[in-house]
Protein backbone atom coordinates (compact mmCIF):
# COMPACT_ATOMS: atom_id res chain seq x y z
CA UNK A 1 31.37 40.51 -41.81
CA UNK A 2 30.89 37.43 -39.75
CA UNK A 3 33.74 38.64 -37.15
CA UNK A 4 36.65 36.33 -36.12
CA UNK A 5 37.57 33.88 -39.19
CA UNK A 6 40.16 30.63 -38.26
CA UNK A 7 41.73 29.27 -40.95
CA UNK A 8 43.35 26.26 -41.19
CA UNK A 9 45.93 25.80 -44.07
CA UNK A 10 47.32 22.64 -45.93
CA UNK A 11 50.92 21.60 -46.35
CA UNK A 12 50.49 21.74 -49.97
CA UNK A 13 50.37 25.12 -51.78
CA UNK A 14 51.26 25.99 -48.00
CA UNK A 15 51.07 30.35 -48.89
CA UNK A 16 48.37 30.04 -52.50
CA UNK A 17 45.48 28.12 -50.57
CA UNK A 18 45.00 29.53 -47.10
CA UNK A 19 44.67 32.95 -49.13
CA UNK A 20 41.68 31.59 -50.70
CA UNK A 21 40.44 31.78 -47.60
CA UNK A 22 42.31 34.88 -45.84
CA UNK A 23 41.61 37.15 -48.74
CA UNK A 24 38.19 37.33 -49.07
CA UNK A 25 37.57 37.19 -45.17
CA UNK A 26 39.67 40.04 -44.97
CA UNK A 27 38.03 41.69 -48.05
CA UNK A 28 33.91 41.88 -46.59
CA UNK A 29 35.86 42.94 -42.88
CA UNK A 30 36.68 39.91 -41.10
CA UNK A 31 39.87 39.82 -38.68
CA UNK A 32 41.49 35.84 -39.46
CA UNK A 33 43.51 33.78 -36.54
CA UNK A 34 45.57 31.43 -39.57
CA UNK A 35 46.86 28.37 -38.09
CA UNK A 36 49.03 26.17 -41.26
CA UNK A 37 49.95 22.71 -41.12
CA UNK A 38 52.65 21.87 -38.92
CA UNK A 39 54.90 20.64 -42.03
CA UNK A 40 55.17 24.28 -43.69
CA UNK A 41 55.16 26.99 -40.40
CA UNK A 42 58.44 28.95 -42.04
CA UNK A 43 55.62 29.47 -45.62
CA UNK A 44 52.98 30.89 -42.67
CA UNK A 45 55.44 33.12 -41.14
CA UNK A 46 56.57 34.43 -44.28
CA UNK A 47 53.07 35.06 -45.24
CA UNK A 48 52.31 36.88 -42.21
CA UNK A 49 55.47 38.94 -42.81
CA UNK A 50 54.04 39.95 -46.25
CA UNK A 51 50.99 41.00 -45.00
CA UNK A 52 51.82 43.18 -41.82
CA UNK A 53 54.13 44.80 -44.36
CA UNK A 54 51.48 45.37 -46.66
CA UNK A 55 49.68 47.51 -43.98
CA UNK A 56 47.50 45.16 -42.33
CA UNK A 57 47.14 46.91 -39.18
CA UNK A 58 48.42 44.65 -35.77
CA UNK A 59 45.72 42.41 -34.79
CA UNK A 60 43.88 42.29 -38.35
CA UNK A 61 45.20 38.66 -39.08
CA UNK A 62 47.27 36.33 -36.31
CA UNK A 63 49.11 33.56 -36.64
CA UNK A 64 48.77 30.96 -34.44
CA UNK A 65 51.45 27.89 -35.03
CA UNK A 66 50.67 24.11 -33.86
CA UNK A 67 49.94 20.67 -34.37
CA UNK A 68 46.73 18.64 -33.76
CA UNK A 69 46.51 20.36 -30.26
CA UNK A 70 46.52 23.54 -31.08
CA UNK A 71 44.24 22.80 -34.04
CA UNK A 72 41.96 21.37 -31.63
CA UNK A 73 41.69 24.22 -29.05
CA UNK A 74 41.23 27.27 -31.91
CA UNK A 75 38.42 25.16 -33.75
CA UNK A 76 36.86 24.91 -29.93
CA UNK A 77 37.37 28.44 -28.87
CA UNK A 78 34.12 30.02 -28.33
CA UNK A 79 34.95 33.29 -29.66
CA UNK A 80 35.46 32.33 -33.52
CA UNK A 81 32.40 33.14 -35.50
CA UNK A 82 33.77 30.15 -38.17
CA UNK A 83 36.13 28.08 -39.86
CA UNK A 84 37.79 28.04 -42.96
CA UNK A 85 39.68 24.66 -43.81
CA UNK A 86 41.54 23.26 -46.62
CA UNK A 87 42.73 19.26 -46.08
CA UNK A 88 41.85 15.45 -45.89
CA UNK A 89 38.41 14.55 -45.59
CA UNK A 90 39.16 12.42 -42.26
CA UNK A 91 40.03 16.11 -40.51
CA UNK A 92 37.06 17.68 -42.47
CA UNK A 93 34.59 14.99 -41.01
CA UNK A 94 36.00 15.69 -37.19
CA UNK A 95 35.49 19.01 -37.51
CA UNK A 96 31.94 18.89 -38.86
CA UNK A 97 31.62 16.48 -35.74
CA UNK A 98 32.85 19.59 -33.80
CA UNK A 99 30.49 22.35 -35.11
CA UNK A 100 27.31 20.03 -35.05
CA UNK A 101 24.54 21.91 -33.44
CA UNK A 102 26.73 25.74 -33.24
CA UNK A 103 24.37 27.81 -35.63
CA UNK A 104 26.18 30.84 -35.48
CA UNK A 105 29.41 29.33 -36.49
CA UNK A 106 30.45 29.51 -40.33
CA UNK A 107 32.16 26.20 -41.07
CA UNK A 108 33.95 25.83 -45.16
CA UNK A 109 35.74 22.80 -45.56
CA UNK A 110 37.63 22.36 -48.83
CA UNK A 111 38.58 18.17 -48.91
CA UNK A 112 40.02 16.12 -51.17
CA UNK A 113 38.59 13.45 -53.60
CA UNK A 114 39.49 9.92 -55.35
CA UNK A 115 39.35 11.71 -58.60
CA UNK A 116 38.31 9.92 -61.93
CA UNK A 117 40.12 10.44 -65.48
CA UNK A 118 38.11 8.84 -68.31
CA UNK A 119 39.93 8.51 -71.32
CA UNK A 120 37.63 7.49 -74.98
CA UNK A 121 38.71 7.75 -78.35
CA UNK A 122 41.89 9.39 -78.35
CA UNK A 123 43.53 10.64 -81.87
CA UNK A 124 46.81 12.01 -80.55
CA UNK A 125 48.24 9.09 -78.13
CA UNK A 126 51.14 11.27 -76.97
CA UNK A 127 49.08 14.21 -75.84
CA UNK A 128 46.92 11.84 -74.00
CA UNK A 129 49.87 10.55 -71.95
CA UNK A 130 51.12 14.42 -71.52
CA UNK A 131 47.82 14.92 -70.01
CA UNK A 132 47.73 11.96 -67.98
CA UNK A 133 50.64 12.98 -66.13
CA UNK A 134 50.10 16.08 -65.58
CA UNK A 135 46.80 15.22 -63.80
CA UNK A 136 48.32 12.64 -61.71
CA UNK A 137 51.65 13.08 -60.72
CA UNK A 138 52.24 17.31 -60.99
CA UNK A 139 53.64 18.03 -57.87
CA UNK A 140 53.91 14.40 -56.59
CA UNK A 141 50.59 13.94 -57.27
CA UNK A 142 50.06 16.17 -53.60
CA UNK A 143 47.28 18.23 -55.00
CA UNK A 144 43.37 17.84 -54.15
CA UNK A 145 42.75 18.10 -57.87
CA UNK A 146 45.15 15.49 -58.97
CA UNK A 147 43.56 11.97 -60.51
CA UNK A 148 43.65 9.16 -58.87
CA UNK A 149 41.73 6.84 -60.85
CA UNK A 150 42.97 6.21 -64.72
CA UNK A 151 39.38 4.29 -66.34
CA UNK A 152 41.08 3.12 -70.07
CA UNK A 153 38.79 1.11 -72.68
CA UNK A 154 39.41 -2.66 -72.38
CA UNK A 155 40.55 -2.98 -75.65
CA UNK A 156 43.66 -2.48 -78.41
CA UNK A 157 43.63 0.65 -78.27
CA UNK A 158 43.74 1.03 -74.19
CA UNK A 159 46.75 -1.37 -74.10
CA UNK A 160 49.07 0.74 -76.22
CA UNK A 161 48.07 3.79 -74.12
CA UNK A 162 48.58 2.26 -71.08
CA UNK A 163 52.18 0.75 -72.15
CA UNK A 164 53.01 4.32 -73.47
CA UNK A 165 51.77 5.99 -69.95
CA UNK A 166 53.75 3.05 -68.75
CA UNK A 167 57.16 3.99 -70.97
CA UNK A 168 56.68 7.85 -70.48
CA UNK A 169 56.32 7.19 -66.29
CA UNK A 170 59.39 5.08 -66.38
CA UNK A 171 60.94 8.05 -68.48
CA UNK A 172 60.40 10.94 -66.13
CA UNK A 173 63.13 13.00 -64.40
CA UNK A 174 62.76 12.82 -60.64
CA UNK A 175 65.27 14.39 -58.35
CA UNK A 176 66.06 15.11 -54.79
CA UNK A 177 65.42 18.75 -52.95
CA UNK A 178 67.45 21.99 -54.33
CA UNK A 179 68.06 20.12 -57.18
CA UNK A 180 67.38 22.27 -60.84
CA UNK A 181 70.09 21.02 -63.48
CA UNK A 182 67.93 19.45 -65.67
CA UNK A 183 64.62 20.96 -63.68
CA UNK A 184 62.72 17.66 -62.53
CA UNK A 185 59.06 16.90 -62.98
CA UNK A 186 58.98 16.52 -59.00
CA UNK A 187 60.86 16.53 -56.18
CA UNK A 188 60.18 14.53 -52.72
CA UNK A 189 57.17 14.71 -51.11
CA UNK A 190 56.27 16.70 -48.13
CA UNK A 191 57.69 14.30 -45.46
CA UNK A 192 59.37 10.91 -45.21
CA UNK A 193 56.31 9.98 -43.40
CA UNK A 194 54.47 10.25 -46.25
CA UNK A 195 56.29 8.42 -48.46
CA UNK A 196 55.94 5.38 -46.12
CA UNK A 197 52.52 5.84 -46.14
CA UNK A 198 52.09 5.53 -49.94
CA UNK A 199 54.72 2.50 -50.36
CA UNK A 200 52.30 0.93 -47.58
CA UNK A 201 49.18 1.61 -49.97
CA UNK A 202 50.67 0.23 -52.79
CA UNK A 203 51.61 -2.88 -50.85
CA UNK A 204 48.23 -3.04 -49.87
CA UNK A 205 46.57 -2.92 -53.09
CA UNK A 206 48.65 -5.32 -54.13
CA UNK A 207 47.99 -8.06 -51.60
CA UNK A 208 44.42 -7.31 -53.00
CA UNK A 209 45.17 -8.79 -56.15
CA UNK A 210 46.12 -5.36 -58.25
CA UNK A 211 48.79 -5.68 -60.92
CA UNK A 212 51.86 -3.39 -60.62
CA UNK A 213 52.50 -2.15 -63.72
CA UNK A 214 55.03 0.81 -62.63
CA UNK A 215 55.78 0.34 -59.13
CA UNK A 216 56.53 2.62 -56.50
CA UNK A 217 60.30 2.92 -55.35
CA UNK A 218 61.91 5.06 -52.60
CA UNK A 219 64.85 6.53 -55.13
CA UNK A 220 66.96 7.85 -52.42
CA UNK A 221 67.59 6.26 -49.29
CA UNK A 222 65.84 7.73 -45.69
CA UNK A 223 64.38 10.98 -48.47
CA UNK A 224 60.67 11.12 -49.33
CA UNK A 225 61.65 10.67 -53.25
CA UNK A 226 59.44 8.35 -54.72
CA UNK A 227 58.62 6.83 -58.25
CA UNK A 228 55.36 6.82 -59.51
CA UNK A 229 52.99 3.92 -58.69
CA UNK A 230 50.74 2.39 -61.71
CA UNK A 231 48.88 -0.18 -60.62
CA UNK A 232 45.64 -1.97 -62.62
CA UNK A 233 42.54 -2.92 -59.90
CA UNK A 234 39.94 -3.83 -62.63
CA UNK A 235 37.40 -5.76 -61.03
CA UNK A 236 38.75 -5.94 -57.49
CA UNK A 237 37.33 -4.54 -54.32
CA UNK A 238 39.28 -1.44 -53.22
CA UNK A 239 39.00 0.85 -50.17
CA UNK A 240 37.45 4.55 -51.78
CA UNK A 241 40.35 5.95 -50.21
CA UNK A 242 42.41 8.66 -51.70
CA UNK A 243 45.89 8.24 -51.88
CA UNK A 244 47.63 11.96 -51.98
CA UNK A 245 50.76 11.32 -53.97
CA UNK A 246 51.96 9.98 -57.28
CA UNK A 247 49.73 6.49 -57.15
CA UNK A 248 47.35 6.07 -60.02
CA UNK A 249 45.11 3.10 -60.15
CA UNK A 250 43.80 1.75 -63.51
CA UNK A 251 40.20 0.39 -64.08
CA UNK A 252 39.87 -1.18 -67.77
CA UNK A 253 36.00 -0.30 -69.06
CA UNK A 254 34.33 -2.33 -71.64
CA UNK A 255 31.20 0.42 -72.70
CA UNK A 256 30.50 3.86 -72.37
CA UNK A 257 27.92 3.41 -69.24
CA UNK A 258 30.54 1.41 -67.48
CA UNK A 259 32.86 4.19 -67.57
CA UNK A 260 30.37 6.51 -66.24
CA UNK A 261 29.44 4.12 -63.53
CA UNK A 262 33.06 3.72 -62.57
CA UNK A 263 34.07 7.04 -62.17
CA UNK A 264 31.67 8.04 -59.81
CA UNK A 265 31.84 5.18 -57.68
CA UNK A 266 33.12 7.13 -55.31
CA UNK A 267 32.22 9.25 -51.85
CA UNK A 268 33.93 12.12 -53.11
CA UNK A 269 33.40 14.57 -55.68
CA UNK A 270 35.87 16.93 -56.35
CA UNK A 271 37.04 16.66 -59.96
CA UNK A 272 36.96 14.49 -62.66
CA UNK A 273 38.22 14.47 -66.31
CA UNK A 274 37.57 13.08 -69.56
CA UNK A 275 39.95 12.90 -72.56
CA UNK A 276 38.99 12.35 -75.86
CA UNK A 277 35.58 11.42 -77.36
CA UNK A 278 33.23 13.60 -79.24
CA UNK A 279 31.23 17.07 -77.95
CA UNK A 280 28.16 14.61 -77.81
CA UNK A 281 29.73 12.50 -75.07
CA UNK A 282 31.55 15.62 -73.64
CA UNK A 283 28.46 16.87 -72.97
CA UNK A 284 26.87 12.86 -71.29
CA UNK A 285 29.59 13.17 -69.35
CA UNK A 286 29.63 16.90 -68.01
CA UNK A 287 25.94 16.37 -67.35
CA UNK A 288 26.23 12.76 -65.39
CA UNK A 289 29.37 13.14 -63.68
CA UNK A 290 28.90 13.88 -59.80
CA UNK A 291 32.09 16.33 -59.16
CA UNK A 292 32.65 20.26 -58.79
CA UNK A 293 35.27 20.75 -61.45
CA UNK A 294 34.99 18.73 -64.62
CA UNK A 295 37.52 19.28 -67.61
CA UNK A 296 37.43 17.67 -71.06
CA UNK A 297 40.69 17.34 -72.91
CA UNK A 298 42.52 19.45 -69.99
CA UNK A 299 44.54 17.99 -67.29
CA UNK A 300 42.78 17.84 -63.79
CA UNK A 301 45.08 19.92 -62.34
CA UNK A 302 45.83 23.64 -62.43
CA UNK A 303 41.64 25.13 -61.39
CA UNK A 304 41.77 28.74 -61.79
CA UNK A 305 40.60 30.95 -58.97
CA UNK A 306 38.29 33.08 -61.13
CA UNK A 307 36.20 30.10 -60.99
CA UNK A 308 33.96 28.24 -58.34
CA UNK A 309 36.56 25.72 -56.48
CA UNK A 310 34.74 22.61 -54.33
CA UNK A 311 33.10 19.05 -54.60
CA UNK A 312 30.21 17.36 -53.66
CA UNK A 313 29.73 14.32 -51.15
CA UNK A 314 33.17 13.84 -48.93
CA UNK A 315 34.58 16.70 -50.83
CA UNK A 316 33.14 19.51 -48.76
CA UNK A 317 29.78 20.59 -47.34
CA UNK A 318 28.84 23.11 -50.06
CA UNK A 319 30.90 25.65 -49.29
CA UNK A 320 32.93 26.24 -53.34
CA UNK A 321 36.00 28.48 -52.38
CA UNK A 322 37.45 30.81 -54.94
CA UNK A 323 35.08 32.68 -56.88
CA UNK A 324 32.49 32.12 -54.40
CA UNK A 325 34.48 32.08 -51.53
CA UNK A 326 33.10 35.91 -50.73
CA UNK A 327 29.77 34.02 -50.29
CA UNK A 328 30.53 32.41 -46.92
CA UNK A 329 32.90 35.15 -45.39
CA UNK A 330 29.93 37.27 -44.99
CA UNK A 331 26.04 37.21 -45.01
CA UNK A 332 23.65 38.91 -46.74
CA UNK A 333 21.45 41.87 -46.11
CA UNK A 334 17.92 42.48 -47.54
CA UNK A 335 16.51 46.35 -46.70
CA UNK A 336 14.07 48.18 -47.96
CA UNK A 337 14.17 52.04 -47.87
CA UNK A 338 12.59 55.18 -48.00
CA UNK A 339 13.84 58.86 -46.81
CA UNK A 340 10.56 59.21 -45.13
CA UNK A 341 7.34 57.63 -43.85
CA UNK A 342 4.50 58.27 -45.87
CA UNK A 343 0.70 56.96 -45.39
CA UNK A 344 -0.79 54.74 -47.75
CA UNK A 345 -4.02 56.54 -50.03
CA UNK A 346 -5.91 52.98 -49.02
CA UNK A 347 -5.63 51.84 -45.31
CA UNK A 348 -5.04 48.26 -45.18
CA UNK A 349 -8.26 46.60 -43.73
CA UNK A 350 -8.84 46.40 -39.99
CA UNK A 351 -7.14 49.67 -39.24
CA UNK A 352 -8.85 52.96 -38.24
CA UNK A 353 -6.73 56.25 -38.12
């Protein structure tokens, strides 16, 4: 074990993704100080509940509540032997600012990404909107997996799907907190804060010239409920910036190689999806595109643990959580062995005995 683990934990699956990084620390012998995002402390206490009534003995794992401060002063504390971290690349790029030049200090950082969905040929229309959906708006559209970028064929075919996607978005059953009769798709966002933030991006697009083709409405007064945003930004300059709630931005592709090219213009890398097409360009894509977790005919969302979890560029530093996540909460140890010393029938050269 490396020794003392922090862990800092996301507002969004506030108790599923700091154990991706509590469990195996604890596992190879690590003791964890958890500090969780200051939107979702009750979720951390629980947690911490659950474990000291597992048997964790007192002092195993600590919780340590806080905003930025606090954040701060545990990722500066000389006595942590690393950092496990799950959140926005701007707060992933500070810290790697931070640990610059520690070489004894473990640093994970689990980011976001401006995810690309490609969609080709597409047989079954309504499956393809089903699938849409659920990779851009499941929970809000508040998970790191969720796509942000919807790249359609500039043709027939791409209008109908996007006027169904259209139709099926203004469809969906949205509802306020605690509220279950019907169940909605999703419920407000994490903060009202948020949901400011998000009506401010898609009035910012839109001064850039993007077409709103669903747009984004606050559905109850001072609440965080929001409608999805569809907006099309084909061919116009826009920020690489992802947006972490239900706002999916359309780019219209007239070839094959301009759909590739499009989805990974982009810094990040986390995951990207393709619907439709044949095995043939399944397998073009999978090989081209620059992401961690790359699905074909699945929705973006929903990465299983028993599987490597992480990006490339602004979507970590090479540190895939989940199935691998045992490989940075300890280190390697190469022996070799005997039960006794024994000398050689050949002395190496040099040596006289």
């Amino acid at each position: 074990p490396h020794g003392v683990m922090a862990v800092f934990g996301p507002y969004n699956f506030p108790g599923h993704l700091p154990n991706g990084h509590i469990v195996p620390a604890l596992l190879a012998g690590n003791c964890v100080v958890f500090k969780p995002s200051d939107q979702t402390p009750l979720t951390a206490d629980l947690t911490l509940q659950c474990w000291l009534q597992a048997g964790l003995p007192e002092g195993v794992i600590n919780l340590v509540q806080g905003g930025v401060a606090v954040g701060q002063a545990l990722a500066g504390a000389p006595d942590i032997d690393g950092l496990l971290f799950t959140g926005s690349a701007k707060v992933g790029g500070m810290l790697h600012e931070q640990f610059a030049g520690q070489l004894d200090k473990v640093l994970a950082l689990e980011l976001g990404g401006n995810n690309p969905l490609v969609v080709k040929d597409v047989p079954d229309q309504r499956a393809a909107v089903l699938a849409i959906l659920q990779s851009a708006f499941l929970s809000g559209g508040q998970r790191c997996t969720c796509a942000r970028r919807l790249i359609v064929p500039d043709d027939e075919v791409g209008d109908h799907l996007i006027d169904a996607l259209a139709e099926a978005i203004g469809e969906l059953h949205l509802a306020g907190q605690f509220s279950n009769d019907p169940e909605p798709f999703y419920s407000g966002l994490v903060s009202v804060a948020a949901a400011d933030d998000l009506l401010k991006a898609q009035e910012a697009l839109e001064n850039l010239g993007g077409t709103i083709i669903n747009r984004m409405l606050r559905l109850e007064k001072n609440t965080s409920l929001v409608s999805p945003a569809l907006i099309d930004v084909t061919g116009l300059d826009i920020p690489d910036e992802e947006h972490f709630g239900p706002l999916l931005k359309v780019y219209r592709y007239r070839d094959w190689e301009e759909a590739l090219r499009l989805a990974n213009a982009t810094r990040y890398g986390l995951s990207a999806g393709l619907i439709g097409g044949e095995q043939a360009d399944w397998e073009d894509f999978l090989l081209r595109i620059r992401a961690g977790i790359v699905n074909w005919n699945r929705q973006t969302t929903g990465a299983s643990g028993e599987a490597p979890f992480g990006g490339v560029g602004e979507s970590g530093n090479h540190r895939p959580s989940a199935f691998y996540a045992a490989d940075y909460c300890a280190y390697p140890v190469a022996s070799m062995e005997a039960d006794s010393l024994e000398m050689p029938e050949k002395l190496p050269p040099g040596i006289k005995l």
